[in-house]
N, C-alpha and C. Protein backbone atom coordinates (compact mmCIF):
# COMPACT_ATOMS: atom_id res chain seq x y z
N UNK A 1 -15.06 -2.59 -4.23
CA UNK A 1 -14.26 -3.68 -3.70
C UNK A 1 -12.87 -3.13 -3.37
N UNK A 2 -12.43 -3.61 -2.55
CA UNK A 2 -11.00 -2.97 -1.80
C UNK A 2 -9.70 -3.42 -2.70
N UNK A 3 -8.90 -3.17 -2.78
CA UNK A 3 -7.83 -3.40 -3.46
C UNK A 3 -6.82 -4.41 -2.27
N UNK A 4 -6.34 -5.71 -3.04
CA UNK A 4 -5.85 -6.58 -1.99
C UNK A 4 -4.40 -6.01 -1.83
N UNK A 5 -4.41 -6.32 -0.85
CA UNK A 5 -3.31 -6.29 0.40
C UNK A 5 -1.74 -5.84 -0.45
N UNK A 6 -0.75 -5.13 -0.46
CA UNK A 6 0.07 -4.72 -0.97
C UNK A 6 1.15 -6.47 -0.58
N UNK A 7 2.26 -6.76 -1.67
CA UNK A 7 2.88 -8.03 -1.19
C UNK A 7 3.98 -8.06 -0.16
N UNK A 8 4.80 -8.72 0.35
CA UNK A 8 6.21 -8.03 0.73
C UNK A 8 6.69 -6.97 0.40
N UNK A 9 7.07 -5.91 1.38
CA UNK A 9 8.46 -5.28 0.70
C UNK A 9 9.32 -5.54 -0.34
N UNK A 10 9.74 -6.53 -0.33
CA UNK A 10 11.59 -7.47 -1.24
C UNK A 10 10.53 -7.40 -2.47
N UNK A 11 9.13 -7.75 -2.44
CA UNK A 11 8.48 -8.48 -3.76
C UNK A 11 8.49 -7.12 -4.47
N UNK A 12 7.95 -6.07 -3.90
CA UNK A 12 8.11 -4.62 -4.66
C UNK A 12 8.95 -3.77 -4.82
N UNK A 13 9.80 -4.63 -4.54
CA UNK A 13 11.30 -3.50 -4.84
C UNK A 13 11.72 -3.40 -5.86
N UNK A 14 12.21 -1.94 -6.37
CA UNK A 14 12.49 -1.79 -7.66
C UNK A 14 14.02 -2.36 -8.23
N UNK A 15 14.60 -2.55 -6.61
CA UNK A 15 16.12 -2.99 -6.98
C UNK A 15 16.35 -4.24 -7.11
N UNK A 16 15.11 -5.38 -6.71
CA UNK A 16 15.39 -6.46 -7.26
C UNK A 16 16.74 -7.69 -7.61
N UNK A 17 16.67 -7.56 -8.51
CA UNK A 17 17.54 -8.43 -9.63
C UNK A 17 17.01 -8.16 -11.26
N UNK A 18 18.90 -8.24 -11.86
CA UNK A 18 18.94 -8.57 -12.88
C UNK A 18 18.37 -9.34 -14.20
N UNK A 19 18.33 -10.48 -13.05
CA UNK A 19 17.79 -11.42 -13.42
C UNK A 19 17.36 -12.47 -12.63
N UNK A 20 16.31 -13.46 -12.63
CA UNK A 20 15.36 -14.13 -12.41
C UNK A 20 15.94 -15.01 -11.00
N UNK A 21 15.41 -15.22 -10.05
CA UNK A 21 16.22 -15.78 -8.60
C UNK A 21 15.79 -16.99 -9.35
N UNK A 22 16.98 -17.71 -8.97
CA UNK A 22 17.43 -18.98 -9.23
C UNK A 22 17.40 -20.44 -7.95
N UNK A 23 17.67 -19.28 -6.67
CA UNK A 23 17.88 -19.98 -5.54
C UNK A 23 17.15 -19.25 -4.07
N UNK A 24 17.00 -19.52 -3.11
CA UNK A 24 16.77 -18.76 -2.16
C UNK A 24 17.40 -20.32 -0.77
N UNK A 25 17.78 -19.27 0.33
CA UNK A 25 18.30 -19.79 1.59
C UNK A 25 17.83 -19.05 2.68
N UNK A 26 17.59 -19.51 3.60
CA UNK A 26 17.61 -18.78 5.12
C UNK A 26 18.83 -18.63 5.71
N UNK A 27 19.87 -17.53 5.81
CA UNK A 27 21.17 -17.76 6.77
C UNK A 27 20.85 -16.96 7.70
N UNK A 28 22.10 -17.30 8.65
CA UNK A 28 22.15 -16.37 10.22
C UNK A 28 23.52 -15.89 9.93
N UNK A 29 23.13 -14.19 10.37
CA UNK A 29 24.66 -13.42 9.65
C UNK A 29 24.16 -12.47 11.61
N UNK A 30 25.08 -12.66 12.11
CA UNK A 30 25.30 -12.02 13.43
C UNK A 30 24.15 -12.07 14.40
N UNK A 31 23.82 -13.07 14.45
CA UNK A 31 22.39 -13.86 14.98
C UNK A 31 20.75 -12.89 14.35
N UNK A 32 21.25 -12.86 13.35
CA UNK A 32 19.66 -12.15 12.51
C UNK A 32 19.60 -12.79 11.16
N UNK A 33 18.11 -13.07 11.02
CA UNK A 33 17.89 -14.21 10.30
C UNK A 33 17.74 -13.05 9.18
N UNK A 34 18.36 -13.72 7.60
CA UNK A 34 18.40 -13.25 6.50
C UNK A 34 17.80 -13.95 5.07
N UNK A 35 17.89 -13.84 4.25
CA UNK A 35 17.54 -14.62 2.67
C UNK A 35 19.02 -14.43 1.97
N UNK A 36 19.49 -15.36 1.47
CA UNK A 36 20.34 -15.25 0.29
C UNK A 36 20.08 -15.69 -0.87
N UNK A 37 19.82 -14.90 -1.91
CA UNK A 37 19.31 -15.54 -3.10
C UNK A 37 20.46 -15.53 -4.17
N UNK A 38 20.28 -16.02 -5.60
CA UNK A 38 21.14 -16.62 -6.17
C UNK A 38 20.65 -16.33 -7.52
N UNK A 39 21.37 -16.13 -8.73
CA UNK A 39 20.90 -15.81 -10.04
C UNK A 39 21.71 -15.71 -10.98
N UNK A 40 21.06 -15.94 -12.48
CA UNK A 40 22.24 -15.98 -13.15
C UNK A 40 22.95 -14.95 -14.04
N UNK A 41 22.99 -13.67 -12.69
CA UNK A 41 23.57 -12.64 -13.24
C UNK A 41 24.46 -12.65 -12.31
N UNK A 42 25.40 -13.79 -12.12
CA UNK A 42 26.34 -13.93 -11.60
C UNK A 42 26.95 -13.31 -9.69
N UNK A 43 25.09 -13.24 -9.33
CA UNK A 43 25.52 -12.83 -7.98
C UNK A 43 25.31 -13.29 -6.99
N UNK A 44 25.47 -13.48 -5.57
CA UNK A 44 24.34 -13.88 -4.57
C UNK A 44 24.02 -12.74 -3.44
N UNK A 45 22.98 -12.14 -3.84
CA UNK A 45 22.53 -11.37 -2.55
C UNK A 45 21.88 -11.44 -1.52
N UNK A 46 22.18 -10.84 -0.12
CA UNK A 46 21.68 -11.01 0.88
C UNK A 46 20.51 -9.82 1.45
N UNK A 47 19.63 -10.65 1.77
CA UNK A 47 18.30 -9.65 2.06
C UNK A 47 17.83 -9.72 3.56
N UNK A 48 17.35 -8.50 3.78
CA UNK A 48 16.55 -8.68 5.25
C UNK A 48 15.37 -8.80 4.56
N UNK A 49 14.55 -10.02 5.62
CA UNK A 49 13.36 -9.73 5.16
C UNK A 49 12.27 -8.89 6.09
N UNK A 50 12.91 -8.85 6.89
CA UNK A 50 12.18 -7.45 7.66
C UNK A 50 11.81 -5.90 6.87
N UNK A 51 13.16 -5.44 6.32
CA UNK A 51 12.73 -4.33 5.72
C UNK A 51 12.17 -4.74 3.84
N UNK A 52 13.25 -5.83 3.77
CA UNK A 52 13.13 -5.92 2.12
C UNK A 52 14.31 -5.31 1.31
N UNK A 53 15.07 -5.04 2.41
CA UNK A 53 16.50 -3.97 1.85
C UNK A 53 17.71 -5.13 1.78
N UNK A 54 18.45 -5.28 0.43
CA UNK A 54 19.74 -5.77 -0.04
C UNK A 54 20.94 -5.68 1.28
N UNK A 55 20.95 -6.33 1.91
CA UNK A 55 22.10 -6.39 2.41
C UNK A 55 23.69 -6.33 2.38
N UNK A 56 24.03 -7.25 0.81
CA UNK A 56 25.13 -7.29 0.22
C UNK A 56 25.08 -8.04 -0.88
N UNK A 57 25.49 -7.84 -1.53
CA UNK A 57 25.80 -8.23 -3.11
C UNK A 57 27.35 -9.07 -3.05
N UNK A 58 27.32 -10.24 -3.48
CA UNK A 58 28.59 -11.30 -3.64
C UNK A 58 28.40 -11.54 -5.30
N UNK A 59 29.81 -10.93 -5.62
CA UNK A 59 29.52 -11.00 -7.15
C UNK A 59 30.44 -12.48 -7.20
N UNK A 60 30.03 -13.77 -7.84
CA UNK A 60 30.86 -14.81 -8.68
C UNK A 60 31.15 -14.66 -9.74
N UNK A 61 31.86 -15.95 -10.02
CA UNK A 61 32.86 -15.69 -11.61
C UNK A 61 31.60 -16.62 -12.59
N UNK A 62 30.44 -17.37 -12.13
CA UNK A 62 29.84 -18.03 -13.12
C UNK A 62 28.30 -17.88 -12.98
N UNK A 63 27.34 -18.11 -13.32
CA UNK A 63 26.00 -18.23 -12.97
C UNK A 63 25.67 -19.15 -11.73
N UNK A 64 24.67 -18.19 -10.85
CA UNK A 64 24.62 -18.93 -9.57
C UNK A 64 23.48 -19.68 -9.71
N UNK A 65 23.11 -21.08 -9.81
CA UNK A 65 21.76 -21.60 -9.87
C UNK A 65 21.01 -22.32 -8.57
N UNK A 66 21.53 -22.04 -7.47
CA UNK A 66 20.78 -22.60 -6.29
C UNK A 66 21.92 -22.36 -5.36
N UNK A 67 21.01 -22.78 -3.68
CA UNK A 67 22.08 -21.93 -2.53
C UNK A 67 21.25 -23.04 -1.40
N UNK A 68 22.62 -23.19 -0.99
CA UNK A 68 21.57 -23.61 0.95
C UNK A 68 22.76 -23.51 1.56
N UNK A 69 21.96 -23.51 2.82
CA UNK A 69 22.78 -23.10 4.48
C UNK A 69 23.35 -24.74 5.23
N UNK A 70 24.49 -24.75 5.37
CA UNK A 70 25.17 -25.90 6.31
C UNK A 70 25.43 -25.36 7.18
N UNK A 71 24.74 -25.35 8.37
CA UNK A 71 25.60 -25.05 9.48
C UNK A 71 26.16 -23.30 9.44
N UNK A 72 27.10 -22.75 9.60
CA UNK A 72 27.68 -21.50 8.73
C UNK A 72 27.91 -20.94 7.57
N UNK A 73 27.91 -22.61 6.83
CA UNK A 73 28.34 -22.35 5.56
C UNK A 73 26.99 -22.08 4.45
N UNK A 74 27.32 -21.26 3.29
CA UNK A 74 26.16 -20.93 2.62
C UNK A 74 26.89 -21.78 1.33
N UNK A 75 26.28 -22.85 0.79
CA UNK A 75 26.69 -23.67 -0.16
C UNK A 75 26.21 -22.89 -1.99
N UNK A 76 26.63 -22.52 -2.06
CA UNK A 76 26.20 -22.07 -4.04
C UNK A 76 26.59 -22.68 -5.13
N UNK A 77 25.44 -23.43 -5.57
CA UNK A 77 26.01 -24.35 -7.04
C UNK A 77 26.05 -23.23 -8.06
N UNK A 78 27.07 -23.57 -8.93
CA UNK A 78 27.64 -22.20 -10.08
C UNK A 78 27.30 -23.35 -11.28
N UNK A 79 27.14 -22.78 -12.40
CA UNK A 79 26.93 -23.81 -13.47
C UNK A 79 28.33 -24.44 -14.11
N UNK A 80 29.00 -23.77 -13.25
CA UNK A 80 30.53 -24.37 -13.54
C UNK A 80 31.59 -24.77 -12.02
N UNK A 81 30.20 -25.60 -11.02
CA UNK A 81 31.29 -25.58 -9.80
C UNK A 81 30.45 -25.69 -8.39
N UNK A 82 31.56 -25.48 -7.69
CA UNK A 82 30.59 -25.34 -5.49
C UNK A 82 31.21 -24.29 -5.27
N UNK A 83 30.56 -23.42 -4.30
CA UNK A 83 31.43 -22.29 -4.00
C UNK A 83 30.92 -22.32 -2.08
N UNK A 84 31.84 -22.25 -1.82
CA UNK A 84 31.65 -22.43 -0.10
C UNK A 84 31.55 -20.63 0.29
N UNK A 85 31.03 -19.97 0.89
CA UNK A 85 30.97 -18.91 1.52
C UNK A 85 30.55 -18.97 2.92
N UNK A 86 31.45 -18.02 3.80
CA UNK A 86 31.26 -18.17 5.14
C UNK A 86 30.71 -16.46 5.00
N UNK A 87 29.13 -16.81 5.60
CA UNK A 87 28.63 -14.84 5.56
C UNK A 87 28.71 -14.40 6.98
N UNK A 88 29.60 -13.02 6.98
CA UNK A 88 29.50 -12.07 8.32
C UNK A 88 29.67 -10.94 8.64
N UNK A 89 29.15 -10.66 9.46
CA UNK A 89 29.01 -9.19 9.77
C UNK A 89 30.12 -8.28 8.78
């Protein structure tokens, strides 16, 4: 029997996270569609999901527990707060 299908890239990456995604978003960072995820190792990173490669790391001051996209804005609830981020190039 064949061995099933390898998962995403992002899913097998060894660089991951710290700790456990908390949040995930779809943003547009220079008209290319991205993931920003959220966790409570105090960061939110941005992923291609094309390759599966970290884009950028946004370190906060509190635990990030969820994320969505307004318009430009990438909204992040902190367990102590809102944090507005405008992501770009």
């Amino acid at each position: 029997m064949p061995a099933p299908p390898p998962g995403p890239v992002w899913a097998r990456s060894p660089r991951l996270r710290a700790a456990a995604v908390t949040g995930l978003s779809l943003v547009q960072v220079g008209g290319r569609d991205l993931f920003a995820s959220t966790s409570r190792d105090r960061t939110v990173r941005i992923w291609d999901p094309m390759t599966g490669r970290m884009v950028r790391t946004i370190p906060v001051y509190h635990p990030a527990l969820v994320c969505c996209t307004v318009d430009d804005t990438l909204l992040v609830g902190l367990d102590q707060g809102l944090l507005a981020l405008a992501i770009t190039d």
